[in-house]
N, C-alpha and C. Protein backbone atom coordinates (compact mmCIF):
# COMPACT_ATOMS: atom_id res chain seq x y z
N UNK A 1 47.01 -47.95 17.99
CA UNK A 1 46.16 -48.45 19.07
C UNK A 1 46.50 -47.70 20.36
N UNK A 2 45.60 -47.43 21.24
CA UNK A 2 45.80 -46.66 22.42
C UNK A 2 45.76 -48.00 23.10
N UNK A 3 47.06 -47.70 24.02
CA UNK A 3 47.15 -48.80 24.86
C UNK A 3 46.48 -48.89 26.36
N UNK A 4 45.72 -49.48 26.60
CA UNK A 4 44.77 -50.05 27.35
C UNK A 4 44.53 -50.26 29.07
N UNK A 5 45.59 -51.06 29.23
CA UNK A 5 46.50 -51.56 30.14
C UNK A 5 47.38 -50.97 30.87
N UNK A 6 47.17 -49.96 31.92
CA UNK A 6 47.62 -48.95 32.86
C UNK A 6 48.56 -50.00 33.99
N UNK A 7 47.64 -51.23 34.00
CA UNK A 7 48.09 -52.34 35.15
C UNK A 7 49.12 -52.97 34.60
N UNK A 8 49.37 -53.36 33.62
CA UNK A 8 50.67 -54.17 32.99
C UNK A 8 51.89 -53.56 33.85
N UNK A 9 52.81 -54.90 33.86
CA UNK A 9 54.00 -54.90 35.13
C UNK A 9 54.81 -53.94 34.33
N UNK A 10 54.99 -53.79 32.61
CA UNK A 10 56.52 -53.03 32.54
C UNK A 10 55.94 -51.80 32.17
N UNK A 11 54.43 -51.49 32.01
CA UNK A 11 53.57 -49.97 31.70
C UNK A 11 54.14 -49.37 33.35
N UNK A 12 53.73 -50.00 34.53
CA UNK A 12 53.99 -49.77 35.49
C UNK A 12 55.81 -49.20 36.11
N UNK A 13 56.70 -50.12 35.53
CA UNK A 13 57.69 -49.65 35.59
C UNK A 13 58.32 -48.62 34.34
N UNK A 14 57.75 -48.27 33.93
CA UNK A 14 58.47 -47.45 32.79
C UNK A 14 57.60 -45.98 33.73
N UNK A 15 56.34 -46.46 34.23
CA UNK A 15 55.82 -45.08 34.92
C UNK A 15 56.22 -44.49 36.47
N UNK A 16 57.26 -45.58 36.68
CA UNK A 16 57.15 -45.65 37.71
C UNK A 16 56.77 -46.22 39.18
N UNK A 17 56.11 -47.17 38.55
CA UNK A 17 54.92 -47.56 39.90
C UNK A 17 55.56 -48.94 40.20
N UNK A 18 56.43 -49.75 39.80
CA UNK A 18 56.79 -50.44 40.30
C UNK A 18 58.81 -51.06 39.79
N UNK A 19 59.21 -51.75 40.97
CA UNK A 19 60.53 -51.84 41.07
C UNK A 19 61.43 -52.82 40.23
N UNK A 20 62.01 -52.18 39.48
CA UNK A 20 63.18 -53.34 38.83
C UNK A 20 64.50 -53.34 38.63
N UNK A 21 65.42 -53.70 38.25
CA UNK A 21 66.71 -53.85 38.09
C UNK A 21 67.30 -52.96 36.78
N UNK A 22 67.47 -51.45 36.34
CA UNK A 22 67.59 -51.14 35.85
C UNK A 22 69.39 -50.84 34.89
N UNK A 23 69.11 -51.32 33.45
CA UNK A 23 70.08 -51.53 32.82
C UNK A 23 70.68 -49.98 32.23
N UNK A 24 69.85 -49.61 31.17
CA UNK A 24 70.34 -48.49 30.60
C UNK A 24 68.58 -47.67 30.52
N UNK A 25 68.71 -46.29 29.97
CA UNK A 25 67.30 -45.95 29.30
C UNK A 25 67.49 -44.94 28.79
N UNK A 26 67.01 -44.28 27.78
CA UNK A 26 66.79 -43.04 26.91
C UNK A 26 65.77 -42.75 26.82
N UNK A 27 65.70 -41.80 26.02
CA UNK A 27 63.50 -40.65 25.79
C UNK A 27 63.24 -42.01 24.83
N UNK A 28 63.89 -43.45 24.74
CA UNK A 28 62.86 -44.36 23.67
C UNK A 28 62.61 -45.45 24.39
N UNK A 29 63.33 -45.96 25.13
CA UNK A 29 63.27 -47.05 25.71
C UNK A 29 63.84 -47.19 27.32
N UNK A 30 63.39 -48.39 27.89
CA UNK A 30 63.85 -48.87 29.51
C UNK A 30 64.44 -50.20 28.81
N UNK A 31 65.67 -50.23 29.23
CA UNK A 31 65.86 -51.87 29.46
C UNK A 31 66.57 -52.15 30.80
N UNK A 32 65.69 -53.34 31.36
CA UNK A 32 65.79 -54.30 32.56
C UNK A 32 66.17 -55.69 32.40
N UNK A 33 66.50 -55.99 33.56
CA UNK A 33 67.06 -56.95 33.77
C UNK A 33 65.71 -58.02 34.06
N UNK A 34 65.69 -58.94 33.20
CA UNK A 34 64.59 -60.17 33.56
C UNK A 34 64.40 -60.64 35.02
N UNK A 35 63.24 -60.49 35.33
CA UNK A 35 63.68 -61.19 37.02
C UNK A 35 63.22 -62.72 36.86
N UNK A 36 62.99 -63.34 35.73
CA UNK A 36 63.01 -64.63 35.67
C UNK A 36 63.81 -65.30 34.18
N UNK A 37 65.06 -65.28 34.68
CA UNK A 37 65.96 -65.02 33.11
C UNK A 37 66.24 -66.81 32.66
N UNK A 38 66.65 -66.66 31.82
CA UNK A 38 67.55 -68.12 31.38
C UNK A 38 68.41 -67.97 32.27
N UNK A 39 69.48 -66.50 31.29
CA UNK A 39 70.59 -66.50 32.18
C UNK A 39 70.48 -65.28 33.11
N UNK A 40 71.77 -65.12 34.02
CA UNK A 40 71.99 -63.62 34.61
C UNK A 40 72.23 -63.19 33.37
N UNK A 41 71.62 -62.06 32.97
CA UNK A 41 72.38 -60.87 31.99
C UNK A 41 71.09 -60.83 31.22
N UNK A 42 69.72 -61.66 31.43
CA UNK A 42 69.08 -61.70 30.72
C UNK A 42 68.13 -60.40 30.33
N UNK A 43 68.01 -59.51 29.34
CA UNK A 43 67.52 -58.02 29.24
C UNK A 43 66.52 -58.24 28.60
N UNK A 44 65.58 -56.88 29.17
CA UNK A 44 63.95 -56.64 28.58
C UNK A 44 64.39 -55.39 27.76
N UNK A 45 64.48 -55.16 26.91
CA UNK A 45 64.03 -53.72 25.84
C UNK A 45 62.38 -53.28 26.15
N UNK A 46 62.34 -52.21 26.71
CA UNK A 46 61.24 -52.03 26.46
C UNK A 46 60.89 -50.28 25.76
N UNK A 47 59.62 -50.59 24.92
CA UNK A 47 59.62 -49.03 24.90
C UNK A 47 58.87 -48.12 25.40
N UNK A 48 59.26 -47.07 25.63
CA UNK A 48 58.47 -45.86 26.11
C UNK A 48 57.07 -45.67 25.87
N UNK A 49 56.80 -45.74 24.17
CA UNK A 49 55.91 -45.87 23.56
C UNK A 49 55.11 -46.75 23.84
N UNK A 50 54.17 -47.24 24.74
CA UNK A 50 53.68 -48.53 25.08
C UNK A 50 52.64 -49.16 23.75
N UNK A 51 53.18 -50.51 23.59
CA UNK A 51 52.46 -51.17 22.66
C UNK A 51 52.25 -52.69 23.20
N UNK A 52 51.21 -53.28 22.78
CA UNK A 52 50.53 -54.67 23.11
C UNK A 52 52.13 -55.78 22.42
N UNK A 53 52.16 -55.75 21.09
CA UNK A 53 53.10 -56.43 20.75
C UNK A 53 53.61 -55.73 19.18
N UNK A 54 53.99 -56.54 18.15
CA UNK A 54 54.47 -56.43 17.43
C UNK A 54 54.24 -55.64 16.14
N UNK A 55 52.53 -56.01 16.46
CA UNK A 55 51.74 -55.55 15.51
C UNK A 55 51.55 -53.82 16.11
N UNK A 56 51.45 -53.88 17.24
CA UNK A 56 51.11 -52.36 17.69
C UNK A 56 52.34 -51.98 17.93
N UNK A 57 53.17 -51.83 17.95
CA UNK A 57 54.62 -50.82 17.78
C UNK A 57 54.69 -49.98 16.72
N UNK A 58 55.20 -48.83 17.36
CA UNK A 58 55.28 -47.57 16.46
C UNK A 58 56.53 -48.01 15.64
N UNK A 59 56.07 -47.40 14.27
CA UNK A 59 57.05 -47.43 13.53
C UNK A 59 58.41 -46.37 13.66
N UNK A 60 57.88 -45.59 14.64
CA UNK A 60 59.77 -44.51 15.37
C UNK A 60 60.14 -45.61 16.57
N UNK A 61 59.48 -46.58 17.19
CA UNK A 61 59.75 -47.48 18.21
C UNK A 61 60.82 -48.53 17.13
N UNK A 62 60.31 -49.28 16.28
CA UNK A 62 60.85 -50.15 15.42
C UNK A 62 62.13 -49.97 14.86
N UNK A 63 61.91 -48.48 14.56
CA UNK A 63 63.41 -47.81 13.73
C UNK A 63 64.36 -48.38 14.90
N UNK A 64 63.91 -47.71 15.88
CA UNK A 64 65.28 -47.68 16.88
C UNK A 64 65.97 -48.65 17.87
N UNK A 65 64.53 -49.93 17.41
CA UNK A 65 65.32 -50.96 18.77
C UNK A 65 66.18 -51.84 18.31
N UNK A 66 66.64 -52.12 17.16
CA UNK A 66 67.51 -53.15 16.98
C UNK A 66 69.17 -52.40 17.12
N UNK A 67 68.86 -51.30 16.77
CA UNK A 67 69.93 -50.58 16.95
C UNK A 67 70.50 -50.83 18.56
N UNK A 68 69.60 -50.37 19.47
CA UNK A 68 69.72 -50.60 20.85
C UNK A 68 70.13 -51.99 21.58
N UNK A 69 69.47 -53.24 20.71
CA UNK A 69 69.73 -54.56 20.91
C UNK A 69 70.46 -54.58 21.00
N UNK A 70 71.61 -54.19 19.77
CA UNK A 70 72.76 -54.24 19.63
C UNK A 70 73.73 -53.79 20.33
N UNK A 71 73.61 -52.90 21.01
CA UNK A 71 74.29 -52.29 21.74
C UNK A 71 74.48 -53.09 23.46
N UNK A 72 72.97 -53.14 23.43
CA UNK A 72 72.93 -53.93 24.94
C UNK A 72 73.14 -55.63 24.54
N UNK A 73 73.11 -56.33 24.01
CA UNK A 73 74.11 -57.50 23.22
C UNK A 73 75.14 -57.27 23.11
N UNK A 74 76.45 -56.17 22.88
CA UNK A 74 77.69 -55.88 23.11
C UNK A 74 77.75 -56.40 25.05
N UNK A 75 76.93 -55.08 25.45
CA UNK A 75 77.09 -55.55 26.75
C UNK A 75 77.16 -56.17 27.38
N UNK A 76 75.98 -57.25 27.44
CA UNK A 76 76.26 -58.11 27.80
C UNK A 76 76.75 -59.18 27.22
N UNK A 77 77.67 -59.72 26.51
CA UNK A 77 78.54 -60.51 25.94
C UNK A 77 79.65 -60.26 26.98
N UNK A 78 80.03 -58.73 27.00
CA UNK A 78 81.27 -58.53 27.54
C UNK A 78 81.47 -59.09 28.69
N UNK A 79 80.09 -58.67 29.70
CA UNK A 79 79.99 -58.65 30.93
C UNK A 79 79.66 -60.26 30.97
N UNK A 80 79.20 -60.79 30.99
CA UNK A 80 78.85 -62.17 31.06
C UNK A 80 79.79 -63.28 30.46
N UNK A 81 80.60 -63.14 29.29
CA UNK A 81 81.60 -63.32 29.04
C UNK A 81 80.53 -65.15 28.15
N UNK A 82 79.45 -64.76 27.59
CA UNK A 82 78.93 -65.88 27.30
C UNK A 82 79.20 -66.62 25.72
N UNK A 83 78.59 -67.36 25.99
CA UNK A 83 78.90 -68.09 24.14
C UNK A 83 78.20 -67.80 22.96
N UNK A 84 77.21 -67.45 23.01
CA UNK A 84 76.30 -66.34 22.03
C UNK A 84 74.96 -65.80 23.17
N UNK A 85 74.33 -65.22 21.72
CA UNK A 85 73.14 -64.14 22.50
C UNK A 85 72.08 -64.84 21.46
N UNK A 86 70.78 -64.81 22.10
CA UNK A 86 69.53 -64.86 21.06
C UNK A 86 68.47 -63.52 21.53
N UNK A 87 68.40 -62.99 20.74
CA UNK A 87 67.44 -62.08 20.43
C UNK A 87 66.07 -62.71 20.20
N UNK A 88 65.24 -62.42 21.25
CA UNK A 88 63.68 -62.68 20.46
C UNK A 88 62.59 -61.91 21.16
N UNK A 89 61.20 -62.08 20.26
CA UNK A 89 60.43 -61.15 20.65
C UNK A 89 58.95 -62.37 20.52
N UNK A 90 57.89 -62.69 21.20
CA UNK A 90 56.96 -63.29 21.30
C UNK A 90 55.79 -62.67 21.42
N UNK A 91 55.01 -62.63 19.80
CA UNK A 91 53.56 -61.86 19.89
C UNK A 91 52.40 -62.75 20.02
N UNK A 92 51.78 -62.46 20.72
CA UNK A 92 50.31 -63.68 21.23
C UNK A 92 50.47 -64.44 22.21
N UNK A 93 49.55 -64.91 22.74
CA UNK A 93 50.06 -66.02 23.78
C UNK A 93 50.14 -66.93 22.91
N UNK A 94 49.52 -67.54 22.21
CA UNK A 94 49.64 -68.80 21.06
C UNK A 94 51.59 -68.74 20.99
N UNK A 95 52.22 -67.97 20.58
CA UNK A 95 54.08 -67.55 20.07
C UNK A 95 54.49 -67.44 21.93
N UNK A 96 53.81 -67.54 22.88
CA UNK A 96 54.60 -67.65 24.24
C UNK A 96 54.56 -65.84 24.76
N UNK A 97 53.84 -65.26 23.94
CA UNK A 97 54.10 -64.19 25.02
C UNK A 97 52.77 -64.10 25.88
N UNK A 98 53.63 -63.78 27.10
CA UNK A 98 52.80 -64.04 28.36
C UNK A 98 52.56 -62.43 28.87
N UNK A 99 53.81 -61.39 28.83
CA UNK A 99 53.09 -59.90 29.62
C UNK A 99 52.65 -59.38 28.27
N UNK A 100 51.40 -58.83 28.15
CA UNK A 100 50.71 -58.05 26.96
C UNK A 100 51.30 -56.65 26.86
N UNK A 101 52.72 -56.20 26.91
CA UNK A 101 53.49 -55.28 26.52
C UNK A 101 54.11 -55.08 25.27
N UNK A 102 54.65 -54.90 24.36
CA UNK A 102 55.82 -55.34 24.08
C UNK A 102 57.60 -55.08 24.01
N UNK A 103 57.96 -56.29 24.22
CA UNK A 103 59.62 -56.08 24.70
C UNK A 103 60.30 -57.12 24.18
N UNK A 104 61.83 -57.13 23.67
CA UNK A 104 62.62 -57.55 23.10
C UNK A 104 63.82 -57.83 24.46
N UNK A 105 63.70 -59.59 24.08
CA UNK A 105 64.85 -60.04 25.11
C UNK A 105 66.25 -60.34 24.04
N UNK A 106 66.97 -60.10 25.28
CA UNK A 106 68.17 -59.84 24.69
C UNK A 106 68.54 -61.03 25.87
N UNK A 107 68.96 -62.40 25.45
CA UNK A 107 69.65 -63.42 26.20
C UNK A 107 70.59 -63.72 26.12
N UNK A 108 71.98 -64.21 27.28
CA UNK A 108 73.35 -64.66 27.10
C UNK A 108 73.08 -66.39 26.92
N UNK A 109 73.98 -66.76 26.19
CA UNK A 109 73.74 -68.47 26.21
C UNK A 109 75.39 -68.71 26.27
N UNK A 110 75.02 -70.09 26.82
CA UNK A 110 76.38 -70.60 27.59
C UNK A 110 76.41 -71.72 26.97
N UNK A 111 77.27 -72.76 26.03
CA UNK A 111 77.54 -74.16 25.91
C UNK A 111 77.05 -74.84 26.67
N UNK A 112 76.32 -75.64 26.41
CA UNK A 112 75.36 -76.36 27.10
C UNK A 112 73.79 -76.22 27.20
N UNK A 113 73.72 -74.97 27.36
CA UNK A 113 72.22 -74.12 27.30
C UNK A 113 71.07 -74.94 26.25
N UNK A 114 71.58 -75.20 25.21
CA UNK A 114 70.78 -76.19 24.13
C UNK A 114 70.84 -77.48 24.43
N UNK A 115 70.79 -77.73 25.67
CA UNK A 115 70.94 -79.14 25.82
C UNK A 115 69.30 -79.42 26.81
N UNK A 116 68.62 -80.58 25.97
CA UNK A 116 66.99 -80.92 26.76
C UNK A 116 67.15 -80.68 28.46
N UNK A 117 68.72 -81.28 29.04
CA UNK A 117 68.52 -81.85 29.93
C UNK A 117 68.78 -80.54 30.78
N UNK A 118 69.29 -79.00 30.26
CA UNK A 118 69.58 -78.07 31.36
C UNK A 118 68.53 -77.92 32.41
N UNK A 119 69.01 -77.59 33.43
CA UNK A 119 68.66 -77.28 34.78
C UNK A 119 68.32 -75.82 35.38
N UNK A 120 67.32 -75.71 35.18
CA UNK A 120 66.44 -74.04 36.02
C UNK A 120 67.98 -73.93 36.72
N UNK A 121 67.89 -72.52 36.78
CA UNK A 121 68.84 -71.43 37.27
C UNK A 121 68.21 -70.38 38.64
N UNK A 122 68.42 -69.82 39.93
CA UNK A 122 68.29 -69.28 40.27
C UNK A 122 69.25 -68.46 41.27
N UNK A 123 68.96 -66.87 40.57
CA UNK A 123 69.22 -65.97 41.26
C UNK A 123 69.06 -65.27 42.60
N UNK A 124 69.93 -64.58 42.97
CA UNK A 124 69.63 -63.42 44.19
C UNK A 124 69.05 -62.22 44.02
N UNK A 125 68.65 -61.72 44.71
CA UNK A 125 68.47 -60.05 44.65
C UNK A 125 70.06 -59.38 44.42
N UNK A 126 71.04 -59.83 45.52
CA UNK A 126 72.59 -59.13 45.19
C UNK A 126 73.20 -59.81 43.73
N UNK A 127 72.59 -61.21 43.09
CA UNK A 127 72.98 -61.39 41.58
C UNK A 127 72.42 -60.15 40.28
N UNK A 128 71.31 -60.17 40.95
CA UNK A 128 70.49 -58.77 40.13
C UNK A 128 71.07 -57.39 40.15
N UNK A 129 71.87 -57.34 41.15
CA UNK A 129 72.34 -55.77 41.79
C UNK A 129 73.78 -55.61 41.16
N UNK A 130 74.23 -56.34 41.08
CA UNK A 130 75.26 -56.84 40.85
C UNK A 130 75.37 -56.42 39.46
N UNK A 131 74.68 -57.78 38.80
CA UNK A 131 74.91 -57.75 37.07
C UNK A 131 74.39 -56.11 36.36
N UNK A 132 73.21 -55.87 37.26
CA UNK A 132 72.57 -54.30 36.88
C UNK A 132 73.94 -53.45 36.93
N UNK A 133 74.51 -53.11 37.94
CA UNK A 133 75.63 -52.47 37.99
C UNK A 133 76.68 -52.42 36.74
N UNK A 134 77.20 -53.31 36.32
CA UNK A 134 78.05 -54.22 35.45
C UNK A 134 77.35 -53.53 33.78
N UNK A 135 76.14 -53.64 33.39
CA UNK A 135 75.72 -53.48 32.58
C UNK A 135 75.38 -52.20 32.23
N UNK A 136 74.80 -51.30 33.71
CA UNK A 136 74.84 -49.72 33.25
C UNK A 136 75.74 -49.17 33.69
N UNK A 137 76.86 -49.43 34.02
CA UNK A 137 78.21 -48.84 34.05
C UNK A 137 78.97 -48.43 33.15
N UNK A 138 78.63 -50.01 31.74
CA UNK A 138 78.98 -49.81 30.34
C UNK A 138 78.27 -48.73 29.77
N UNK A 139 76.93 -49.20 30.00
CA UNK A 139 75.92 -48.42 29.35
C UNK A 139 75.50 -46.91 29.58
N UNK A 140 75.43 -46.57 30.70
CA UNK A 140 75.36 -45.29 31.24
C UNK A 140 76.30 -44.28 32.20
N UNK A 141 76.91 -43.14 30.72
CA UNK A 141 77.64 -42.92 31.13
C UNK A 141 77.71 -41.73 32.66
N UNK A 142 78.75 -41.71 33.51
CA UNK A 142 78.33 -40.69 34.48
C UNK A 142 78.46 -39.39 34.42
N UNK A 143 78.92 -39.19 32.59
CA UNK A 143 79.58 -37.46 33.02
C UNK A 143 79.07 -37.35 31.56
N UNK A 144 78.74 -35.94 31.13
CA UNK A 144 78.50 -35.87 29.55
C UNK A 144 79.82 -35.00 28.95
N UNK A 145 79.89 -35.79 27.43
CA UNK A 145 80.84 -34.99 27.42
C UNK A 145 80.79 -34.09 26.42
């Protein structure tokens, strides 16, 4: 499928055109930092390759993101120092996905987190700057070797 949607928020940041909290990225993927997370540490996978969702992802996109999950799930475990991670991905609005991109969150969960009664969380811009730092520090290295 040729993707459609020039205006979509993460088509836009993968092109450039608009601002986010950047984690790690390669020639396959951007991953960012959620600006409306569960937790801090909360990551967008996204790929290069732009696709609607699940069904439209390239099969060289597919090969390579769980691999990457994994990697940025090391990360942030370390950095966040949390109690597990959930991986998920939401195709349709019917399954909760709301930006018509598709991207794989990578979430920290904390004891308690499964509980009805938790309480919305909010961040800073310097919490965002911060954790971004923390995560492509691991992730991206500054020297090749």
């Amino acid at each position: 499928m040729d993707f459609q949607d020039k205006n979509n928020i993460f088509y836009k940041m993968i092109y450039g055109d608009e601002a986010y909290f950047k984690v790690y990225e390669n020639d396959d993927f951007l991953v960012i930092l959620d600006i409306f997370p569960f937790n801090l540490g909360h990551c967008l996978i996204l790929p290069k390759i732009p696709a609607v969702d699940i069904f439209d992802l390239s099969l060289e996109s597919a090969k390579k993101i769980y691999p990457l999950a994994q990697k940025i799930a090391k990360a942030v475990s370390y950095v966040t120092g949390c109690d597990g991670i959930r991986i998920m991905q939401n195709t349709k609005k019917e399954a909760g996905q709301v930006v018509f991109y598709f991207h794989l969150h990578v979430i920290p969960y904390f004891e308690g987190d499964m509980d009805e009664n938790r309480t919305a969380k909010s961040f800073t811009k310097d919490d965002f700057a911060s954790m971004s730092a923390k995560l492509s520090g691991l992730l991206m290295p500054t020297y090749v070797s």
